[in-house]
C-alpha atoms as a PDB file:
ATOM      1  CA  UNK A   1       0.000   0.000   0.000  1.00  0.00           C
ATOM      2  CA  UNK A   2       1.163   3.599  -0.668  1.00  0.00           C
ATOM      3  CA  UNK A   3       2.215   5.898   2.108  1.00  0.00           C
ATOM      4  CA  UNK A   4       0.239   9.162   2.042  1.00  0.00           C
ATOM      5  CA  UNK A   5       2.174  11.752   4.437  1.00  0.00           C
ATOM      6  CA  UNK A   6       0.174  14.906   5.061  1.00  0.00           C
ATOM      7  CA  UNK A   7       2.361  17.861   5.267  1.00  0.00           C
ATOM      8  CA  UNK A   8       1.476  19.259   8.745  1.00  0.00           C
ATOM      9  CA  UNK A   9       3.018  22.661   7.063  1.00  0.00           C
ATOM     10  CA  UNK A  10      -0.202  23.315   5.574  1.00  0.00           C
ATOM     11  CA  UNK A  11      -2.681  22.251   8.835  1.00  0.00           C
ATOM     12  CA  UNK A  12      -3.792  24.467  11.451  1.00  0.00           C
ATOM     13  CA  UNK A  13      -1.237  25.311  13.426  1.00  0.00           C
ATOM     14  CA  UNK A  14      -3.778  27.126  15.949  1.00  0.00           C
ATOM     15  CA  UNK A  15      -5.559  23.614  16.521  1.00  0.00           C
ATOM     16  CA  UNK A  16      -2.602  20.833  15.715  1.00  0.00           C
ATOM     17  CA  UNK A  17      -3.905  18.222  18.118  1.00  0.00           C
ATOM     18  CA  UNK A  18      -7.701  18.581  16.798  1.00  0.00           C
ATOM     19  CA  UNK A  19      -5.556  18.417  13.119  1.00  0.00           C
ATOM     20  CA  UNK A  20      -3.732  15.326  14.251  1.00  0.00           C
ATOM     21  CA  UNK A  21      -6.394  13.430  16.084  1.00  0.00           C
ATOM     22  CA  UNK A  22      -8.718  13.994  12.955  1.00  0.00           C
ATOM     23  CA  UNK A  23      -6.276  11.261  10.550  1.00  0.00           C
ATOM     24  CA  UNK A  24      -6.750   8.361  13.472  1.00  0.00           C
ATOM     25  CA  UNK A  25      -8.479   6.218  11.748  1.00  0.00           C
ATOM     26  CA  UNK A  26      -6.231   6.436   8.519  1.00  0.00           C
ATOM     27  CA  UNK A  27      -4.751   3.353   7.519  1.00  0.00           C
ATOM     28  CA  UNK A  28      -1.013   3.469   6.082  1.00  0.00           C
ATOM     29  CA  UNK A  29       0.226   6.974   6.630  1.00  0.00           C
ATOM     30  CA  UNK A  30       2.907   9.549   8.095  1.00  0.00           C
ATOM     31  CA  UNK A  31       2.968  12.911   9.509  1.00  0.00           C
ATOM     32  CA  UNK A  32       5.250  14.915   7.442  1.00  0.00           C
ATOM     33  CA  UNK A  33       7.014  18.028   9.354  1.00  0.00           C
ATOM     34  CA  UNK A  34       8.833  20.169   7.021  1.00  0.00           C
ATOM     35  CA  UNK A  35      11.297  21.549   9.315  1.00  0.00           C
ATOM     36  CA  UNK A  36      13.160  24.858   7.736  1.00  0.00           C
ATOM     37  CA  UNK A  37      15.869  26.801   9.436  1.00  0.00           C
ATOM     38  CA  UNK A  38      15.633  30.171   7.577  1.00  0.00           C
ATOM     39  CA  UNK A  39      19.125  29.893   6.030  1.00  0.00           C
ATOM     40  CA  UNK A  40      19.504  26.614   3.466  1.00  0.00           C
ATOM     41  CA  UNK A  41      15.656  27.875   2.803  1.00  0.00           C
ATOM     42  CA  UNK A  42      14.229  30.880   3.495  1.00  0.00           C
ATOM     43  CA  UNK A  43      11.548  30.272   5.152  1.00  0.00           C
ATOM     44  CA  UNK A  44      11.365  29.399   9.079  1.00  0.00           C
ATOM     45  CA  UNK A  45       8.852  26.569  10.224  1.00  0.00           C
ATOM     46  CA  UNK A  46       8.758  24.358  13.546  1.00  0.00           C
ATOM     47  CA  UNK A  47      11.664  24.387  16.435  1.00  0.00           C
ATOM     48  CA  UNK A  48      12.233  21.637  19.013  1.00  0.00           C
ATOM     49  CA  UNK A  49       9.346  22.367  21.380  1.00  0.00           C
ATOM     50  CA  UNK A  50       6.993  22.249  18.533  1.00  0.00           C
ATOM     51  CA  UNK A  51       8.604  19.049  16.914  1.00  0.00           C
ATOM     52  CA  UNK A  52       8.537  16.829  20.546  1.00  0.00           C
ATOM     53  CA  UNK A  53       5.510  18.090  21.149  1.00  0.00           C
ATOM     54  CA  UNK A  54       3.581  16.602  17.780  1.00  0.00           C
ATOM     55  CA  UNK A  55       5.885  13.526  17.939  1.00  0.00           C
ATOM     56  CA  UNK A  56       4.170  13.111  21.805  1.00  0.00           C
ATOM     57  CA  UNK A  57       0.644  13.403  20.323  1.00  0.00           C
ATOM     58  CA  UNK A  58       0.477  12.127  16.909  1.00  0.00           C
ATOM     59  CA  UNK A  59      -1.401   9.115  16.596  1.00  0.00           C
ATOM     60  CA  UNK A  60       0.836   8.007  13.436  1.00  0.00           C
ATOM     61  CA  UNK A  61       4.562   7.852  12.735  1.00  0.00           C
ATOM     62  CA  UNK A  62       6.333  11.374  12.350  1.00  0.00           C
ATOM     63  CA  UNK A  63       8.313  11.928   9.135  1.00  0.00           C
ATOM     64  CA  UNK A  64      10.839  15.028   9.629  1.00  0.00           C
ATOM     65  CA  UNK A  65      12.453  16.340   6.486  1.00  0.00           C
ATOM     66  CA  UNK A  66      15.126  18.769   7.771  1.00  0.00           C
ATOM     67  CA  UNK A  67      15.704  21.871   5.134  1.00  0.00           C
ATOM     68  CA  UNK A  68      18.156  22.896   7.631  1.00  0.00           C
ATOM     69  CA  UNK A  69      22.412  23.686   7.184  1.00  0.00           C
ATOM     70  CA  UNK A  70      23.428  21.107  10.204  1.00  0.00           C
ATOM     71  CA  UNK A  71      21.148  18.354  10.095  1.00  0.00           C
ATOM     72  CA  UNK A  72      23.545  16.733  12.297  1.00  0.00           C
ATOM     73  CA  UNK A  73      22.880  18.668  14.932  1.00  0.00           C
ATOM     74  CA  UNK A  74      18.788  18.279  14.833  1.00  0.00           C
ATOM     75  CA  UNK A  75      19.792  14.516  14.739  1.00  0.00           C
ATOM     76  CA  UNK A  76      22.062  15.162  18.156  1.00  0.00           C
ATOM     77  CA  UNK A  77      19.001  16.922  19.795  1.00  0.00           C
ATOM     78  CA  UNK A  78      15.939  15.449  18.579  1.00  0.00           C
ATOM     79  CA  UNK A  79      16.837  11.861  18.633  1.00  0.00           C
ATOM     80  CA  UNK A  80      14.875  11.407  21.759  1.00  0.00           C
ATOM     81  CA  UNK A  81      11.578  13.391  20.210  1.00  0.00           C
ATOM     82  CA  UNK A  82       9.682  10.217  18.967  1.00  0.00           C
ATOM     83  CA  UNK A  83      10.930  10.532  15.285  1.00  0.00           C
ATOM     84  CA  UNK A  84      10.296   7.931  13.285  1.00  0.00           C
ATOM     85  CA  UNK A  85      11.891   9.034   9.822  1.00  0.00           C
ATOM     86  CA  UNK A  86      14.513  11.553   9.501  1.00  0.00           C
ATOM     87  CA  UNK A  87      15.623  13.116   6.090  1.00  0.00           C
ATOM     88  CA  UNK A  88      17.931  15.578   5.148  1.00  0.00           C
ATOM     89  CA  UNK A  89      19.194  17.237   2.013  1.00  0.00           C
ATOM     90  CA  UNK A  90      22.658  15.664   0.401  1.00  0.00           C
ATOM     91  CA  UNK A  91      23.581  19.618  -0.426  1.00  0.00           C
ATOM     92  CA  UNK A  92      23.838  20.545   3.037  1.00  0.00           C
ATOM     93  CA  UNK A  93      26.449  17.783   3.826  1.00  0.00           C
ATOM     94  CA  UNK A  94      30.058  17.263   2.791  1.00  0.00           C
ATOM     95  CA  UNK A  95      29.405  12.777   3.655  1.00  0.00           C
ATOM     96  CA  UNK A  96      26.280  11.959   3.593  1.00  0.00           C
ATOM     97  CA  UNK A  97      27.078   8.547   4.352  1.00  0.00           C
ATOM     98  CA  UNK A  98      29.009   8.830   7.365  1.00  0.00           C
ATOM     99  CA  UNK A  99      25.974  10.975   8.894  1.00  0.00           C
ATOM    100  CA  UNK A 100      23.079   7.922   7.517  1.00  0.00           C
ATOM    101  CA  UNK A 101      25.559   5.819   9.941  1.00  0.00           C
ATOM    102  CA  UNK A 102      25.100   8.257  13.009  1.00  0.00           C
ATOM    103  CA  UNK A 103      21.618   9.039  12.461  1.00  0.00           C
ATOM    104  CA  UNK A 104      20.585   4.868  12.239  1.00  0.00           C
ATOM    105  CA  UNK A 105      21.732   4.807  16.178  1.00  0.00           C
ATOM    106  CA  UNK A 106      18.496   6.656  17.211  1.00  0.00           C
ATOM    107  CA  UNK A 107      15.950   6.691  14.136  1.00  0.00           C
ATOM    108  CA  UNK A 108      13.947   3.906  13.042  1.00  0.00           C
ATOM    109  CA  UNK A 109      13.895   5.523   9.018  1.00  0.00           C
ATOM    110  CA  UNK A 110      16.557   7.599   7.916  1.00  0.00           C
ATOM    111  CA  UNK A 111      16.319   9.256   4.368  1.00  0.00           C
ATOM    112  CA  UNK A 112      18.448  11.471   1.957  1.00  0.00           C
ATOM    113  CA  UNK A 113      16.584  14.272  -0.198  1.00  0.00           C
ATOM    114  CA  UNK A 114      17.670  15.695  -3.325  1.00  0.00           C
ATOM    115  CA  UNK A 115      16.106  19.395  -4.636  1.00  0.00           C
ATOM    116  CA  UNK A 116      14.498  19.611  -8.306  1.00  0.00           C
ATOM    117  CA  UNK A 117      18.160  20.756 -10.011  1.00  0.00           C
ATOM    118  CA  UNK A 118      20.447  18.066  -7.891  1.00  0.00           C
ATOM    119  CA  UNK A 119      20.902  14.742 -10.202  1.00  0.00           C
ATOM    120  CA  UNK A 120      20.272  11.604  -8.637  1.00  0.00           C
ATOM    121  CA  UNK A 121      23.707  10.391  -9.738  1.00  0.00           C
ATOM    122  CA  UNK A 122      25.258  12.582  -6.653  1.00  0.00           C
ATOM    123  CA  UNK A 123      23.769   9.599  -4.374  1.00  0.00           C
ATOM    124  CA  UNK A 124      25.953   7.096  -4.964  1.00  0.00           C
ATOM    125  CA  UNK A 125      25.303   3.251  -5.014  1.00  0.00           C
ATOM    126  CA  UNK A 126      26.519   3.299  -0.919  1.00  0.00           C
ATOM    127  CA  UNK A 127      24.469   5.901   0.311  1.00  0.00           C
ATOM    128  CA  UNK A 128      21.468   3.956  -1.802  1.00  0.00           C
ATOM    129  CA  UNK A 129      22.231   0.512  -0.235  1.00  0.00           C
ATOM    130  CA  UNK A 130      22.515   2.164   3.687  1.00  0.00           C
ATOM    131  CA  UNK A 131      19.252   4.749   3.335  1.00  0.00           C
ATOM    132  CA  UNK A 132      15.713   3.894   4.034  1.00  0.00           C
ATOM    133  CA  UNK A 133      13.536   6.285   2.160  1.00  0.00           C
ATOM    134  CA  UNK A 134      15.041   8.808  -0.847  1.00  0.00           C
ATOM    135  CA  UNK A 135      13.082  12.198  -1.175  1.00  0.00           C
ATOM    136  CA  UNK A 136      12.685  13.392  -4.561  1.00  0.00           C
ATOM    137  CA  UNK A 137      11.368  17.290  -4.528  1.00  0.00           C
ATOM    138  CA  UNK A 138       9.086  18.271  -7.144  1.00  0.00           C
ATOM    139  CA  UNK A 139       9.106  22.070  -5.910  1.00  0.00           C
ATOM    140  CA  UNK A 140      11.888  23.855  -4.559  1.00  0.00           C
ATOM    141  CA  UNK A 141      11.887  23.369  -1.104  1.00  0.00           C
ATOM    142  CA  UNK A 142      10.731  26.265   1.518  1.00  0.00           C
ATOM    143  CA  UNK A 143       7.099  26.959   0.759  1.00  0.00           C
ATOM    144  CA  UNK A 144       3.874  24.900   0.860  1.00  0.00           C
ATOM    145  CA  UNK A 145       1.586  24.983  -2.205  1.00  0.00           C
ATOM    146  CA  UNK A 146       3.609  25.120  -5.586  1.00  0.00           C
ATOM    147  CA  UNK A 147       3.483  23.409  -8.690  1.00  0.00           C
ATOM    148  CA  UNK A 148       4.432  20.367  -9.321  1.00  0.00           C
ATOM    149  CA  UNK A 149       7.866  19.857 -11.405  1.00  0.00           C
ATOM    150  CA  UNK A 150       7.071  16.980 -14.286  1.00  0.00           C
ATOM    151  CA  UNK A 151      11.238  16.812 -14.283  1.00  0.00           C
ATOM    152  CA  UNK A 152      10.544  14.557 -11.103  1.00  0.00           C
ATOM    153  CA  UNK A 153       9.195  12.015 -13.167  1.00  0.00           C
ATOM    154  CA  UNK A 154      12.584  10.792 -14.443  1.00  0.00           C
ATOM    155  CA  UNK A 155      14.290  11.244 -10.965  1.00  0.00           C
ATOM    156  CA  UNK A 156      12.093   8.620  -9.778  1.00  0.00           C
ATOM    157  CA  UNK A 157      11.977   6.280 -12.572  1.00  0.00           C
ATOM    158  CA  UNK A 158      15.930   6.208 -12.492  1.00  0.00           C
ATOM    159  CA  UNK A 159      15.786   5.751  -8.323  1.00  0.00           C
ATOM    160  CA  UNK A 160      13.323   2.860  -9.132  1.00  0.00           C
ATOM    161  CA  UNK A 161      15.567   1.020 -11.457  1.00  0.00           C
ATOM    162  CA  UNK A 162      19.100   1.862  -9.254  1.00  0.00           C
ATOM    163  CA  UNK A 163      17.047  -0.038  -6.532  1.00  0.00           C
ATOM    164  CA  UNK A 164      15.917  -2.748  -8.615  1.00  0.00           C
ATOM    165  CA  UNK A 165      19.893  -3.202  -9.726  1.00  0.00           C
ATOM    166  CA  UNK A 166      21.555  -2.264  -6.596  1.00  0.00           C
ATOM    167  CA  UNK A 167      19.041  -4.738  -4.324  1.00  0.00           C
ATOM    168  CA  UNK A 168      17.871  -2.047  -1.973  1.00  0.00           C
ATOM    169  CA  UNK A 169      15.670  -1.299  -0.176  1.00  0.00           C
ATOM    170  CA  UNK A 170      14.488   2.709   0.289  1.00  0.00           C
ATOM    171  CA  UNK A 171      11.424   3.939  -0.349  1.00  0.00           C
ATOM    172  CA  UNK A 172      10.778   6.469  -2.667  1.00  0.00           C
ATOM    173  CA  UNK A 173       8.540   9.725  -1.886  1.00  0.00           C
ATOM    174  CA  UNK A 174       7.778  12.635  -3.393  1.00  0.00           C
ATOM    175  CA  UNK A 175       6.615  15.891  -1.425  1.00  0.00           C
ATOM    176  CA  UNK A 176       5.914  19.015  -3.962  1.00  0.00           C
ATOM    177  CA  UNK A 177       2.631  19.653  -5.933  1.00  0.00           C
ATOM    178  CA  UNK A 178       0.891  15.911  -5.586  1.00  0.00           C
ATOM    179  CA  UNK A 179      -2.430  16.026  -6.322  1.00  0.00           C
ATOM    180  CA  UNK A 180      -5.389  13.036  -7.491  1.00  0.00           C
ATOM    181  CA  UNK A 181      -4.400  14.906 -11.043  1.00  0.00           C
ATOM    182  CA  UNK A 182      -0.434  12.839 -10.957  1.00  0.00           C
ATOM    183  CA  UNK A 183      -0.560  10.348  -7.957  1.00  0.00           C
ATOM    184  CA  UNK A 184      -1.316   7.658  -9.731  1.00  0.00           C
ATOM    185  CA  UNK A 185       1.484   8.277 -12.271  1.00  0.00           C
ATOM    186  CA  UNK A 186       3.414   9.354  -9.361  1.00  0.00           C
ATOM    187  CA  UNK A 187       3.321   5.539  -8.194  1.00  0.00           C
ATOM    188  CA  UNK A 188       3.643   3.845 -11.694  1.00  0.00           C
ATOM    189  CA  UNK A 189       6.879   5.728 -12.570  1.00  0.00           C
ATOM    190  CA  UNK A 190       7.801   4.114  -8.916  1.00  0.00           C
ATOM    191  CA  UNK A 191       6.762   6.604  -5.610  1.00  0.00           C
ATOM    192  CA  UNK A 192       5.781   4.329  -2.493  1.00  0.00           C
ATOM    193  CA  UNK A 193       4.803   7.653  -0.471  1.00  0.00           C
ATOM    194  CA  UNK A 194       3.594  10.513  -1.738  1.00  0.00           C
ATOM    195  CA  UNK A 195       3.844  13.763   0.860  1.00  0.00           C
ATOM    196  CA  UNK A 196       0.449  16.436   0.295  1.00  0.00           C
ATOM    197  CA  UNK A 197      -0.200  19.323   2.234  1.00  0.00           C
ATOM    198  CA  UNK A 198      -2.370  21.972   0.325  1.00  0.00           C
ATOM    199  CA  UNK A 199      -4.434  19.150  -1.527  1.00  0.00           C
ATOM    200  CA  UNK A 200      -5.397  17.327   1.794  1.00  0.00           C
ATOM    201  CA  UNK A 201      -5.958  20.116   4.021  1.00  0.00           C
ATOM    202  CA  UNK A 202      -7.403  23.111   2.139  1.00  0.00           C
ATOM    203  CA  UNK A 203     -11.208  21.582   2.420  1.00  0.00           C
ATOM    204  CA  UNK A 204     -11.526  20.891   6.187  1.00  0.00           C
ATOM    205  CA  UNK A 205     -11.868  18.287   8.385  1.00  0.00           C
ATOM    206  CA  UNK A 206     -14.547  16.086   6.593  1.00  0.00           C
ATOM    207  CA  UNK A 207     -12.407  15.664   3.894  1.00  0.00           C
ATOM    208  CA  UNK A 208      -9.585  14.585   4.942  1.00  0.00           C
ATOM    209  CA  UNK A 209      -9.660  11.006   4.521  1.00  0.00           C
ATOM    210  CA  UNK A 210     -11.130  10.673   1.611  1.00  0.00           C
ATOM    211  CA  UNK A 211      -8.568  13.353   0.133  1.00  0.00           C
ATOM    212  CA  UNK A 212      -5.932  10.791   1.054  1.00  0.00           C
ATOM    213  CA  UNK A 213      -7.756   7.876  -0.126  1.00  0.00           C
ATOM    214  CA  UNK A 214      -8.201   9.502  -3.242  1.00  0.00           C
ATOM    215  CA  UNK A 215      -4.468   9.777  -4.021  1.00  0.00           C
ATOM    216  CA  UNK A 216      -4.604   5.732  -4.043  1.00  0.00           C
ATOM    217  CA  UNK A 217      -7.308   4.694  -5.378  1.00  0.00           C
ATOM    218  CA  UNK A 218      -7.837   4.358  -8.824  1.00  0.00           C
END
């Protein structure tokens, strides 16, 4: 089954336990926290308290991709939040590798994001055979609700076959843009979890699961 991970960036902040309490009885899907540090993207989202505090009350596994310059500290000082997934970008580190190590001591998913103009030839065949889940962005990361990037199409067709050849084992998601209009292409060019925000959450409450739902079913 596909992974649908709601982007808690575009929930109501004001009410984020009502928010997270509404998705309980959603089968087979992840908060996503898209956690920005105002300086590898401009834009500023959730700190610590905020983070331990949704981990604590989210009735579903917390997926935390970190648009941040020292993802290796957020790894030091959240890795007793309640994480379950924890991705970073493979621009903001000099060895990727050697931080997937340190990061699989205290998270149960560790994954590796790429932006729209980074080639997925700069992950190389180790990094793909150690990492759980590989982020493809289909927007430029640091704002909720723009289009979606067709180029992402090929990125995840060419993950799909390196991890067909290579034996391994990562998922692939997609956060940027996915709609009912390109999830189910989305999953035949290879996505196993697909990362909406705007398309979930802009019609309230009683919509929510069947916005998911509708991203999978076709």
């Amino acid at each position: 089954m596909t992974i649908i991970s709601p982007s808690l960036l575009a929930s109501d902040f004001l009410n984020i336990e009502s928010e997270l309490n509404s998705f309980d009885s959603v089968k087979d899907m992840w908060f996503h926290l898209d956690i920005m540090d105002g300086h590898f993207v401009p834009n500023l989202t959730f700190g610590h308290p905020i983070i331990e505090l949704i981990a604590k009350k989210a009735p579903h596994k917390c997926d935390a991709h970190f648009m941040v310059t020292n993802p290796e500290f957020h790894g030091e000082t959240l890795k007793n939040a309640g994480l379950y997934n924890f991705t970073f970008h493979v621009e903001a580190v000099m060895d990727p590798l050697s931080l997937i190590m340190d990061l699989k001591q205290n998270y149960p998913s560790v994954g590796i994001s790429i932006k729209p103009n980074t080639p997925v030839h700069k992950l190389s065949d180790e990094v793909l055979k150690a990492i759980d889940l590989v982020l493809v962005m289909s927007v430029e990361p640091g704002f909720g609700g723009q289009s979606f990037m067709p180029s992402a199409f090929d990125k995840i067709q060419e993950l799909k076959s390196r991890r067909e050849s290579l034996k391994a084992h990562f998922q692939i998601q997609v956060d940027g843009g996915v709609t009912d209009k390109n999830a189910k292409e989305l999953i035949a060019a290879g996505a196993d979890n697909l990362v909406a925000g705007s398309y979930v959450f802009k019609n309230g409450k009683d919509h929510y699961k069947a916005k998911i739902e509708s991203l999978r079913s076709f």
